[in-house]
Protein backbone atom coordinates (compact mmCIF):
# COMPACT_ATOMS: atom_id res chain seq x y z
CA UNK A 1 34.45 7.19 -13.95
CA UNK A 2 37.19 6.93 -11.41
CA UNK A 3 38.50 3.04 -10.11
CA UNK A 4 40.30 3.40 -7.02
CA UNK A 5 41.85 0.84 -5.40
CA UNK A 6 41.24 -0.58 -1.86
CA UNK A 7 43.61 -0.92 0.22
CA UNK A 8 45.73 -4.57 0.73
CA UNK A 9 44.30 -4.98 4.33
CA UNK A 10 40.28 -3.48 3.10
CA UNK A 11 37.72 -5.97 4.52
CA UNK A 12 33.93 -5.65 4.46
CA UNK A 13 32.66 -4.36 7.95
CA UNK A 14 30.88 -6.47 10.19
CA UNK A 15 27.17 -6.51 9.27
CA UNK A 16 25.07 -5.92 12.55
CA UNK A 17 24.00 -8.80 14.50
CA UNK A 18 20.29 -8.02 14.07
CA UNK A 19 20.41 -7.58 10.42
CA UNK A 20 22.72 -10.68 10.04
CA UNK A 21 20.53 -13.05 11.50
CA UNK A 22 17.37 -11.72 9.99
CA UNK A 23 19.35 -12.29 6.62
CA UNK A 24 20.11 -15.97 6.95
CA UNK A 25 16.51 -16.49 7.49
CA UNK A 26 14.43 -14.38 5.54
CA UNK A 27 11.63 -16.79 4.68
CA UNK A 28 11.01 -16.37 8.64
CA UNK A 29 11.34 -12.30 8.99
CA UNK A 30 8.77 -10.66 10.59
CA UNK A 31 5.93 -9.16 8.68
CA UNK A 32 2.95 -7.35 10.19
CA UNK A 33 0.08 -9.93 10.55
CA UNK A 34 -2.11 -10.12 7.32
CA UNK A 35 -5.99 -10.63 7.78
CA UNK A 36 -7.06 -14.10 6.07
CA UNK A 37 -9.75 -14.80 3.96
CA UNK A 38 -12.13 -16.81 3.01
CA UNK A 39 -13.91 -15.22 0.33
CA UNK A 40 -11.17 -13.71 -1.70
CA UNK A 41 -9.73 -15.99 -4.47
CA UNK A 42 -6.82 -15.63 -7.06
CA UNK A 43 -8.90 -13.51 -9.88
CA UNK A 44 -10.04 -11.10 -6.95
CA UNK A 45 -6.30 -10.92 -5.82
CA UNK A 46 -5.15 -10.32 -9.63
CA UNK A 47 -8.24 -7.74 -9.88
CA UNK A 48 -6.87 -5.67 -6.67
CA UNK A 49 -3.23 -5.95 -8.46
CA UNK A 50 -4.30 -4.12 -11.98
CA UNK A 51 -6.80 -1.84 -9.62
CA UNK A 52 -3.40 -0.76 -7.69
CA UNK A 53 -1.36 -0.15 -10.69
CA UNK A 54 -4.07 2.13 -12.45
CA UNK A 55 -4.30 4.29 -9.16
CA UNK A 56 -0.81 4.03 -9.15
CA UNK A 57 -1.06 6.11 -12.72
CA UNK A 58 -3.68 8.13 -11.99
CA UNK A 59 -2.25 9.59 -8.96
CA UNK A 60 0.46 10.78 -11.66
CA UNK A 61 -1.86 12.36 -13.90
CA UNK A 62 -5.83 11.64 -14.07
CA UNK A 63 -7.62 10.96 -17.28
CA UNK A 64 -8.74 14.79 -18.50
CA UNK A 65 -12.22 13.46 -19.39
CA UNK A 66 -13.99 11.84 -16.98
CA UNK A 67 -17.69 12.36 -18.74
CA UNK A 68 -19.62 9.41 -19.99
CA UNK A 69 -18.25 5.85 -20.58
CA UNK A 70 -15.08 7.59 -20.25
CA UNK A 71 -13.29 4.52 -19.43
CA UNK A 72 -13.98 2.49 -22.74
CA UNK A 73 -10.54 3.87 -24.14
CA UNK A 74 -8.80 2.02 -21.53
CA UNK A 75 -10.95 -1.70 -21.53
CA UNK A 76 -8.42 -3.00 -23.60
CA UNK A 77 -5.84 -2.39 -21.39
CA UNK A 78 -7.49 -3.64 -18.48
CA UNK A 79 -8.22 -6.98 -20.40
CA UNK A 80 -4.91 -7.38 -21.41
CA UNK A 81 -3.00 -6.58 -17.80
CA UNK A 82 -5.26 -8.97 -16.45
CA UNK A 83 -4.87 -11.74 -19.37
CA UNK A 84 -0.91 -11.17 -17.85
CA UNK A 85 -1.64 -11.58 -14.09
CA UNK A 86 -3.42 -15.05 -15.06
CA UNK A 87 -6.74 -14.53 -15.77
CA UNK A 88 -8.57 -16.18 -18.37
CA UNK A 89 -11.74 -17.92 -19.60
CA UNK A 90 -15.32 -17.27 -18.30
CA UNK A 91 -13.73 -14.82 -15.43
CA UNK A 92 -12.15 -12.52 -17.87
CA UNK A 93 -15.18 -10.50 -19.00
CA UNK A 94 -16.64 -10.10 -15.62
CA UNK A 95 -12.83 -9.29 -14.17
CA UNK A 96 -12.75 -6.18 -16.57
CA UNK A 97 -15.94 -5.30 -15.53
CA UNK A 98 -14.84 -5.29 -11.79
CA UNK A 99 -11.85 -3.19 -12.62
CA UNK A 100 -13.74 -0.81 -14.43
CA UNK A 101 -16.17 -0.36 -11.93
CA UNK A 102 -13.67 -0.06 -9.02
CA UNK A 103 -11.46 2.43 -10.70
CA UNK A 104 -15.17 4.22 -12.25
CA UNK A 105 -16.09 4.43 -8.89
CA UNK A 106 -12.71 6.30 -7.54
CA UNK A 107 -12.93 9.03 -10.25
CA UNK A 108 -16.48 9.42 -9.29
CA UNK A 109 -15.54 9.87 -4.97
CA UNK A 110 -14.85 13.39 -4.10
CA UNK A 111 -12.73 10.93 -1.42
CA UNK A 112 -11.03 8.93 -4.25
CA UNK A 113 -9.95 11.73 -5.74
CA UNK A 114 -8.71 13.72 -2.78
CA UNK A 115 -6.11 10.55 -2.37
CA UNK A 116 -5.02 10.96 -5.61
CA UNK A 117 -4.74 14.33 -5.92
CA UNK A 118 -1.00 16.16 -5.52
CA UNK A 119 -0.02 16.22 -1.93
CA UNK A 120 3.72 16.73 -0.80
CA UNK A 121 5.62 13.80 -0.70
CA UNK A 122 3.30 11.40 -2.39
CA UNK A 123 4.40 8.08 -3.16
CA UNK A 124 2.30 4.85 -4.38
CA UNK A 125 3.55 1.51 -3.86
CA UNK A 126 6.11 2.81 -1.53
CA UNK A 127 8.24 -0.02 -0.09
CA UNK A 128 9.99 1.03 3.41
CA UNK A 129 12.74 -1.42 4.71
CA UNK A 130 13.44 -1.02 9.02
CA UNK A 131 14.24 -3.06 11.98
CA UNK A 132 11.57 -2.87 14.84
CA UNK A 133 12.49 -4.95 18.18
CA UNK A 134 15.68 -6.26 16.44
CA UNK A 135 13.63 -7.93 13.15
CA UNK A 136 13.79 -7.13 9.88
CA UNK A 137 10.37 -5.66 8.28
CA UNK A 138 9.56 -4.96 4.32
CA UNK A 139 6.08 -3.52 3.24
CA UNK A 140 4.19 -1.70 0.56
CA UNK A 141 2.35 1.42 0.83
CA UNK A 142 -0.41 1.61 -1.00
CA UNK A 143 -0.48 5.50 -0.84
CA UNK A 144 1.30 8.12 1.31
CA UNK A 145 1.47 11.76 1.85
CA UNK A 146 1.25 14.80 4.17
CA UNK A 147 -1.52 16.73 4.01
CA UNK A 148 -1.80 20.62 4.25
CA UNK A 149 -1.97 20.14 8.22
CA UNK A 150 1.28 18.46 7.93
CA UNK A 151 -0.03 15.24 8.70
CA UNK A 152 1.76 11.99 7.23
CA UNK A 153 -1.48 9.94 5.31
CA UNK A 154 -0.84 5.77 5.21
CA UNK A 155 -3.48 4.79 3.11
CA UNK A 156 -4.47 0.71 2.41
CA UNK A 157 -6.85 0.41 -0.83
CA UNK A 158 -8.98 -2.70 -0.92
CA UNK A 159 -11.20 -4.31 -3.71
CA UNK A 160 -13.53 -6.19 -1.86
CA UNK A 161 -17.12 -5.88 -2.82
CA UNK A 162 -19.66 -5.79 -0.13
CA UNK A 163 -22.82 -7.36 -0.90
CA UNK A 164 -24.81 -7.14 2.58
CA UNK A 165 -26.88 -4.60 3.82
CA UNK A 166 -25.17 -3.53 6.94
CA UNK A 167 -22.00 -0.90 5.01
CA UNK A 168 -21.21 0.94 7.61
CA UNK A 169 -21.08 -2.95 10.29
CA UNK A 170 -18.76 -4.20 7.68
CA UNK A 171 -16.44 -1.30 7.06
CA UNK A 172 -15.92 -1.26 11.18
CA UNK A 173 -15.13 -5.08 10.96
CA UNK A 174 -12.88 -4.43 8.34
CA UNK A 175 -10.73 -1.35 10.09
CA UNK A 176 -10.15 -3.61 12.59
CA UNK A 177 -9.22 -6.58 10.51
CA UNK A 178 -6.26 -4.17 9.28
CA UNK A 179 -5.53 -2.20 11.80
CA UNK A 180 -2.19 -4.27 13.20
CA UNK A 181 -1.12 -4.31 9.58
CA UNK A 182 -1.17 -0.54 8.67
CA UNK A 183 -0.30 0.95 12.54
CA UNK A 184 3.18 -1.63 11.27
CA UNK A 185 3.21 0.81 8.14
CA UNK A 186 3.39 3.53 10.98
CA UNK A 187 5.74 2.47 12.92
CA UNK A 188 8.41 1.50 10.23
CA UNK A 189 7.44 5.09 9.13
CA UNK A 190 8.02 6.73 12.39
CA UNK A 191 11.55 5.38 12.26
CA UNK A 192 12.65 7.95 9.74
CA UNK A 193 10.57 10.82 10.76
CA UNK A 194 8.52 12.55 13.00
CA UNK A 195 5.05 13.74 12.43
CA UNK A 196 1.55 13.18 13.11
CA UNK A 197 0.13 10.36 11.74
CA UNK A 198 -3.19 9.41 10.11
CA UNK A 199 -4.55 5.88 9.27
CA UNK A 200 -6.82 5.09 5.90
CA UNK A 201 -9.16 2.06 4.46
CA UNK A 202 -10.45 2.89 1.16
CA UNK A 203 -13.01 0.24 -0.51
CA UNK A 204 -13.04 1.72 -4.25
CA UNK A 205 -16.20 -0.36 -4.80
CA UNK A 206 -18.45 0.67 -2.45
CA UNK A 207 -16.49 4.01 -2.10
CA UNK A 208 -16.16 3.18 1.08
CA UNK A 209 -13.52 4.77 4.04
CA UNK A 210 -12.29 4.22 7.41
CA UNK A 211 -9.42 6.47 9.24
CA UNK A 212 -7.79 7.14 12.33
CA UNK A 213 -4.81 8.73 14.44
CA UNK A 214 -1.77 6.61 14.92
CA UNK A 215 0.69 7.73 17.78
CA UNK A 216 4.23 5.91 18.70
CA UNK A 217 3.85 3.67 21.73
CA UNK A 218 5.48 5.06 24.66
CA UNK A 219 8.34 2.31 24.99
CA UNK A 220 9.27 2.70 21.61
CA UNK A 221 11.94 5.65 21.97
CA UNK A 222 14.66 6.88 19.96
CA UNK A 223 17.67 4.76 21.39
CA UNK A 224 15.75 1.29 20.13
CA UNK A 225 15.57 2.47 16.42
CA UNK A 226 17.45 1.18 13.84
CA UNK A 227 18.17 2.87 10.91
CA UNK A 228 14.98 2.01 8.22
CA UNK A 229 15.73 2.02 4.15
CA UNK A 230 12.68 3.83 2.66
CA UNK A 231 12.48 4.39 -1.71
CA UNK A 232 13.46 7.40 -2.52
């Protein structure tokens, strides 16, 4: 490696104003809104974590059997990622369980596995960094890609279970629940690129699936974007 030298009179640049501001108060930068809830405690939030990360792998490369009690190799595992997110005692058996059925039930979704099939420019667990109306955002994405239409997929996985009789009442409660969190997704995303844009849900439990067209808002145009930081 080369050191070079900077120059006697070398100063760091202003940062801009927007970005400065936003960084001497980040416990108060802007996030999209996130749903609450009443129901979900601290083992379901730890079972959606190890749910993520296996999806995560799988979209890499899926198991090559998938007959049987295919999972069984992979119990272990689950036990022990969730033993490190914090769960123990009586909840641990019935955690694995959950996880096993959730990710089961993917593998067995001609949906679940179109989302985690190879599409161009996939990502999972994508974090994009931009500035919309002067404020700093960071999020996740669960799952992103374009699809053979060219359309740019946002996709939002959730591990709730839904034990009432009405599916299809509370999958339309539940789109709208997150729909000013992932149209966010889309509009940090539409900072960096232009393309049509689609919208997902997917409930891996009750194989479940909401989606819809996302479009920019008319006032936001090209001379109020700020440059956005997404993973590479």
């Amino acid at each position: 490696y080369w050191l070079r030298r900077l120059p006697e009179d070398w100063c760091l640049p202003e940062i801009p104003a927007a970005v400065g501001a936003r960084a001497q108060e980040l416990e108060s930068r802007e996030q999209p809104e996130r749903p609450e809830f009443d129901w979900a405690g601290r083992t379901v939030r730890r079972i959606g974590t190890v749910v993520h990360r296996w999806l995560m792998r799988w979209a890499q490369q899926l198991p090559h059997n998938r007959d049987g009690d295919f999972l069984a190799p992979y119990r272990e595992s689950f036990r022990r990622e969730l033993i490190s997110e914090g769960v123990g005692g009586e909840e641990l058996a019935a955690a694995v369980s959950r996880v096993e059925e959730a990710l089961g039930r993917v593998l067995s979704d001609d949906r679940g596995l179109w989302l985690l099939a190879a599409h161009p420019e996939a990502r999972c667990e994508y974090p994009v960094t931009g500035i919309l109306e002067g404020k700093l955002s960071s999020v996740v994405l669960d799952r992103t890609f374009v699809d053979d239409q060219g359309q740019r997929w946002i996709v939002d996985y959730k591990v709730g279970r839904h034990s009432g009789t009405d599916r299809e009442a509370f999958l339309d409660r539940e789109q709208e629940r997150y729909r000013s969190q992932l149209e966010h997704y889309a509009r940090l995303m539409a900072l960096w690129e232009e393309r049509p844009m689609r919208l997902g849900l997917y409930f891996p439990l009750i194989q479940g699936w909401r989606e819809w067209a996302w479009s920019e808002p008319a006032q936001e145009t090209k001379d109020t974007r700020q440059t956005p930081s997404p993973a590479r």
